[in-house]
C-alpha atoms as a PDB file:
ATOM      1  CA  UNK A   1       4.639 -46.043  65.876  1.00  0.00           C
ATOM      2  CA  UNK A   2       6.543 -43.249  65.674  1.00  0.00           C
ATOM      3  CA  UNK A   3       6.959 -39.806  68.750  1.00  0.00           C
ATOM      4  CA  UNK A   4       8.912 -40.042  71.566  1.00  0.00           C
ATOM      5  CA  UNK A   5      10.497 -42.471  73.461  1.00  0.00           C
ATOM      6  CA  UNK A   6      10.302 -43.113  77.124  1.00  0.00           C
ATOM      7  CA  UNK A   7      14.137 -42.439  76.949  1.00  0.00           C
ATOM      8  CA  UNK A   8      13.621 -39.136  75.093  1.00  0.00           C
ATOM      9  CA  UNK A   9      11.502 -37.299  77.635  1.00  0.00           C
ATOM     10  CA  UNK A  10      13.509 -37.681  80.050  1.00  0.00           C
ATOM     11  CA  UNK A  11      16.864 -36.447  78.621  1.00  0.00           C
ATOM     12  CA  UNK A  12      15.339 -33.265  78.268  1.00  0.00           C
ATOM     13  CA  UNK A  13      12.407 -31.507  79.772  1.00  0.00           C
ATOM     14  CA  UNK A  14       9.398 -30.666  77.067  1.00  0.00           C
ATOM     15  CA  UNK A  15       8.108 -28.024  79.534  1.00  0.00           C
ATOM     16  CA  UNK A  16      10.248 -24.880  79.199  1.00  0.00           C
ATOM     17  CA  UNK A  17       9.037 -22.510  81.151  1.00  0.00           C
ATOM     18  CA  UNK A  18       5.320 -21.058  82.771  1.00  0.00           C
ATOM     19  CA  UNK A  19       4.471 -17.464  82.170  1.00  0.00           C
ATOM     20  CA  UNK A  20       1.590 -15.634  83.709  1.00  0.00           C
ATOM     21  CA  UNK A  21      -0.814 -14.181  81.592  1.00  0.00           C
ATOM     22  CA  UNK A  22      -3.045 -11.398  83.132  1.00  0.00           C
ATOM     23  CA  UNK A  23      -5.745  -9.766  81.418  1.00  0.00           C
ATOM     24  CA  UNK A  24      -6.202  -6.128  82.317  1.00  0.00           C
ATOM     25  CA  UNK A  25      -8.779  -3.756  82.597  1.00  0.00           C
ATOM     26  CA  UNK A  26      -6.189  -0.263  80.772  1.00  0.00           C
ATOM     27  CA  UNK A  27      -3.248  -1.508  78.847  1.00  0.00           C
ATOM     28  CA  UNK A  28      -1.611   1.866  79.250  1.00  0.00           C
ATOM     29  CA  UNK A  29      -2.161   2.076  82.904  1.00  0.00           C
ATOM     30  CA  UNK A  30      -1.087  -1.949  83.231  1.00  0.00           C
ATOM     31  CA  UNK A  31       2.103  -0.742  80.914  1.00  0.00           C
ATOM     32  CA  UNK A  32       3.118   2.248  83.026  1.00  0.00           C
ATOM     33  CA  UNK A  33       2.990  -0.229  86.187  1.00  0.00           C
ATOM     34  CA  UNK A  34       4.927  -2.872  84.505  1.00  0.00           C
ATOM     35  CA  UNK A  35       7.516  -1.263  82.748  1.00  0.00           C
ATOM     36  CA  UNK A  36       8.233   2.342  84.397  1.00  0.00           C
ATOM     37  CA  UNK A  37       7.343   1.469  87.824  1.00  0.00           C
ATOM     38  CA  UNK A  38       8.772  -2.103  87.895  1.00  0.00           C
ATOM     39  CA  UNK A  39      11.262  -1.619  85.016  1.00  0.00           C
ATOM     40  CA  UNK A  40       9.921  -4.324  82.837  1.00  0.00           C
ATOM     41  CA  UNK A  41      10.858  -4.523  78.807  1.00  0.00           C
ATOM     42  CA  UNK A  42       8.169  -5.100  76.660  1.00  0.00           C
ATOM     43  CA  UNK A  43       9.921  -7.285  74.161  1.00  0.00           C
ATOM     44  CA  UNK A  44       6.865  -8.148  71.798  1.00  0.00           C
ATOM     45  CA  UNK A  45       3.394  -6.834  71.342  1.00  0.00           C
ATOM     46  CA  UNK A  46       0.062  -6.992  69.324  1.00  0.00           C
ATOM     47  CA  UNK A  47      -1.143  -3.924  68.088  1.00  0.00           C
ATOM     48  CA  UNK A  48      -4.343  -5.085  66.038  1.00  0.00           C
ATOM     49  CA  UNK A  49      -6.323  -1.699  66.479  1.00  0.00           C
ATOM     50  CA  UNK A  50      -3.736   1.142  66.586  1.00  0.00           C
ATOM     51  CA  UNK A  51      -3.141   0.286  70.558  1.00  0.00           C
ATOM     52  CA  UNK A  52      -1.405  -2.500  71.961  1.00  0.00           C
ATOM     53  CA  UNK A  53      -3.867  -5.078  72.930  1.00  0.00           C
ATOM     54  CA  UNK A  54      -1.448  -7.977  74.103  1.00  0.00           C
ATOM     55  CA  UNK A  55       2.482  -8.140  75.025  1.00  0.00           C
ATOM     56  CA  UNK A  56       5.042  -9.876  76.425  1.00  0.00           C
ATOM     57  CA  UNK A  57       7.143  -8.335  79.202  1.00  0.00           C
ATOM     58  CA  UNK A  58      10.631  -9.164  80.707  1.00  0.00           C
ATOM     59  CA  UNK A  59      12.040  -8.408  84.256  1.00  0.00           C
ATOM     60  CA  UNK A  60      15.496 -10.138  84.121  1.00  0.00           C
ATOM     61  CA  UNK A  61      15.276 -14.140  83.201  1.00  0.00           C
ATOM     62  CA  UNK A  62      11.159 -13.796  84.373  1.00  0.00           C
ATOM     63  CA  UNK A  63       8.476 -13.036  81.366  1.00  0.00           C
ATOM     64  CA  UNK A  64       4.295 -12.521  81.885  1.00  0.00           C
ATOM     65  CA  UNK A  65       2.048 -11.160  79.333  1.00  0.00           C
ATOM     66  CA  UNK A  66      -0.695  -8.352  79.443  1.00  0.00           C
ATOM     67  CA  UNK A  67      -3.848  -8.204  77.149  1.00  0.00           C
ATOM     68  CA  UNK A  68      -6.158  -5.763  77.265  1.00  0.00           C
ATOM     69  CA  UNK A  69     -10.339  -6.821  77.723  1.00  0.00           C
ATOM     70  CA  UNK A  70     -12.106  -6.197  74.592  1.00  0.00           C
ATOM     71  CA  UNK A  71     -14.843  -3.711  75.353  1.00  0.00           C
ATOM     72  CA  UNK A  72     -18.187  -5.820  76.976  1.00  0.00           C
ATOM     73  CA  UNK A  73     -15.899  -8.861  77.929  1.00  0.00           C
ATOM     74  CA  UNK A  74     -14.305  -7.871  81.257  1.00  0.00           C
ATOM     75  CA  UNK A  75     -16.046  -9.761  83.721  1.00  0.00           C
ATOM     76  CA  UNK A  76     -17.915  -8.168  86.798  1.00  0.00           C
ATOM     77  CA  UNK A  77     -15.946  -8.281  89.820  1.00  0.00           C
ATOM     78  CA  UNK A  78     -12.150  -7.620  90.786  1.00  0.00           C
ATOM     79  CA  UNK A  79      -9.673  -8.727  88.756  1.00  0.00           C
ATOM     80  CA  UNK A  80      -6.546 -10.351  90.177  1.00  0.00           C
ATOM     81  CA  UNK A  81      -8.053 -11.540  92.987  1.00  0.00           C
ATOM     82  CA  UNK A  82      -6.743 -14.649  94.876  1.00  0.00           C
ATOM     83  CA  UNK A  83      -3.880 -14.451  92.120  1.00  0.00           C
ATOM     84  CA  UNK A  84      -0.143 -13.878  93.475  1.00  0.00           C
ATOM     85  CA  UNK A  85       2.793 -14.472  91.256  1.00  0.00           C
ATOM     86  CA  UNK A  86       6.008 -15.165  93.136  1.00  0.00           C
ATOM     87  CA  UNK A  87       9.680 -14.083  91.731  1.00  0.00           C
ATOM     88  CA  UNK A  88      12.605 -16.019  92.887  1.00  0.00           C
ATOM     89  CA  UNK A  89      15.334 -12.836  92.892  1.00  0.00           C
ATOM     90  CA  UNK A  90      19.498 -13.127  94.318  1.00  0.00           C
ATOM     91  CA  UNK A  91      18.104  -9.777  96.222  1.00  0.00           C
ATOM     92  CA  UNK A  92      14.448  -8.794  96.921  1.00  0.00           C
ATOM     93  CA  UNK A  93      16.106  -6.666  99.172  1.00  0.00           C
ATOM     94  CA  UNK A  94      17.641  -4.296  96.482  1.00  0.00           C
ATOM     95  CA  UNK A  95      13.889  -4.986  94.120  1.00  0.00           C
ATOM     96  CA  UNK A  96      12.391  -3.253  97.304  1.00  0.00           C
ATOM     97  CA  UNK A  97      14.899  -0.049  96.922  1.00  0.00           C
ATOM     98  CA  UNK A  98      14.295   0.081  93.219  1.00  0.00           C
ATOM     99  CA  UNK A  99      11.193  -0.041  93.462  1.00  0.00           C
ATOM    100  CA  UNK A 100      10.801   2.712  96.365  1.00  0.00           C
ATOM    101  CA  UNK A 101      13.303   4.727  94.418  1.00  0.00           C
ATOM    102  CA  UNK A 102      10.116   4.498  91.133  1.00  0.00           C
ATOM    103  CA  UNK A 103       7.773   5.792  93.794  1.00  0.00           C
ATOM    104  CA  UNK A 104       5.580   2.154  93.282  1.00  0.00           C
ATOM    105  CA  UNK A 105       3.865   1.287  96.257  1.00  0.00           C
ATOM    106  CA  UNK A 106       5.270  -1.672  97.662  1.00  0.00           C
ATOM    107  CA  UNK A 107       5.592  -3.556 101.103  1.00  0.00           C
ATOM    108  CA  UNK A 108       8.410  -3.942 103.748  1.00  0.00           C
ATOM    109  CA  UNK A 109      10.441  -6.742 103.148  1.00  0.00           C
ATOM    110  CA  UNK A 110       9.853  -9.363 105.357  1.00  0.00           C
ATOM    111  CA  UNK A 111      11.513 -12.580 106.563  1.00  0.00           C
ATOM    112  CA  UNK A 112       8.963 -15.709 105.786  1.00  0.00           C
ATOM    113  CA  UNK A 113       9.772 -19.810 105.171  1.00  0.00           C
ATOM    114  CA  UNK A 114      13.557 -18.867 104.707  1.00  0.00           C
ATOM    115  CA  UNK A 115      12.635 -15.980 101.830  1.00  0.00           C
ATOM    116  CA  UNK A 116      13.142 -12.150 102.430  1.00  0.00           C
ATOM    117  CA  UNK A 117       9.712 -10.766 101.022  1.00  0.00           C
ATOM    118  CA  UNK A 118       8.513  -7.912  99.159  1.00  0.00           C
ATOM    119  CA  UNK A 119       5.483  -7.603  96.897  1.00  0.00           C
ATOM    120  CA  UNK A 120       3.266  -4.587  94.849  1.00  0.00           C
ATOM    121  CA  UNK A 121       0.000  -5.014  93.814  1.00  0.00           C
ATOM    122  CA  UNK A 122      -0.336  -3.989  90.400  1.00  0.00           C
ATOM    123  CA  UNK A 123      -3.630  -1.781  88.965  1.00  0.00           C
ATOM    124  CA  UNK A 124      -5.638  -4.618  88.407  1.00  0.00           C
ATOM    125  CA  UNK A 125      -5.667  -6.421  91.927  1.00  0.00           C
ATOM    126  CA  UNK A 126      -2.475  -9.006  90.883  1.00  0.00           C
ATOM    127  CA  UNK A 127       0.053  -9.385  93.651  1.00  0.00           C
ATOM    128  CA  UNK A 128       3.536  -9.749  92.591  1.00  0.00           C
ATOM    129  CA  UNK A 129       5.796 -11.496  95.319  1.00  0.00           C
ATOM    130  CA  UNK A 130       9.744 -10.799  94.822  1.00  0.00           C
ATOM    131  CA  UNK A 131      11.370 -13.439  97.195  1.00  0.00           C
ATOM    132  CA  UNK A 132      15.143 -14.309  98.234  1.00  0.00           C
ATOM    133  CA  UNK A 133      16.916 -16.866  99.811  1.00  0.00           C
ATOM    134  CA  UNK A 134      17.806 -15.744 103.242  1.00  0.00           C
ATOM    135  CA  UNK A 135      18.953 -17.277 106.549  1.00  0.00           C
ATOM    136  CA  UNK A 136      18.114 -14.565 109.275  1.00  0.00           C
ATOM    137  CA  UNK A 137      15.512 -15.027 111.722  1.00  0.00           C
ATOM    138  CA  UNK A 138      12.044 -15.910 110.482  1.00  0.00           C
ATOM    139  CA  UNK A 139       9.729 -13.369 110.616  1.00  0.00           C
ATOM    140  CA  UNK A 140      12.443 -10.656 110.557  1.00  0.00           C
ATOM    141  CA  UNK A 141      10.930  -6.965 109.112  1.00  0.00           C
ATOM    142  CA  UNK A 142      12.911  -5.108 106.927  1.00  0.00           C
END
């Protein structure tokens, strides 16, 4: 038999890494969140029809990818809900002042389960949480 040994697996992980994949309602309107509000890079994309349909966006070390629903596939109802995405940051502080400073809409930092927290809501109902490490007082608003 041949593959992997026991001993193989776990010298180094075979999972690398999970990245959220939304589907959105308006690519352009998803890609004017992402990267000029939020400051993303949009590092790859597929353009199969003149327009980007799919891509892959970077915000420091952290990646998720956008497509677009192909027209009669979106399904009824809101998109995004229930879903929340959080980003482990050195400073959601300072993501909360960049991110005022873009004009996005995004809420007070707040002090929860040892994490100052800030999060936007992006145009398709997604909630992005930007959390830090922090020891002041739990429950502490910005």
């Amino acid at each position: 038999m041949t593959g992997p040994t026991s001993t193989d697996t776990a010298s180094a992980p075979n999972v690398k890494q999970a990245v959220p994949f939304f589907m959105v309602a308006d690519m352009d309107a998803a890609l004017r969140f992402y990267v000029d509000g939020l400051g993303c890079v949009l590092t790859t994309k597929w353009v199969p029809h003149g327009r980007i349909e799919w891509c892959w966006l970077e915000l420091g070390a952290a990646a998720l990818m956008l497509q677009e629903y192909r027209p009669g596939k979106r399904p009824d109802g809101p998109l995004g809900q229930g879903v929340s995405v959080c980003f482990t940051c050195a400073d959601a502080i300072a993501i909360y002042h960049e991110l005022v400073a873009r004009g996005v809409a995004v809420k007070r930092p707040f002090v929860g389960n040892g994490l100052w927290v800030t999060a936007v809501t992006d145009p398709d109902g997604y909630r992005l949480d930007f959390e830090s490490p922090t020891d002041t007082l739990e429950g502490t608003e910005y």
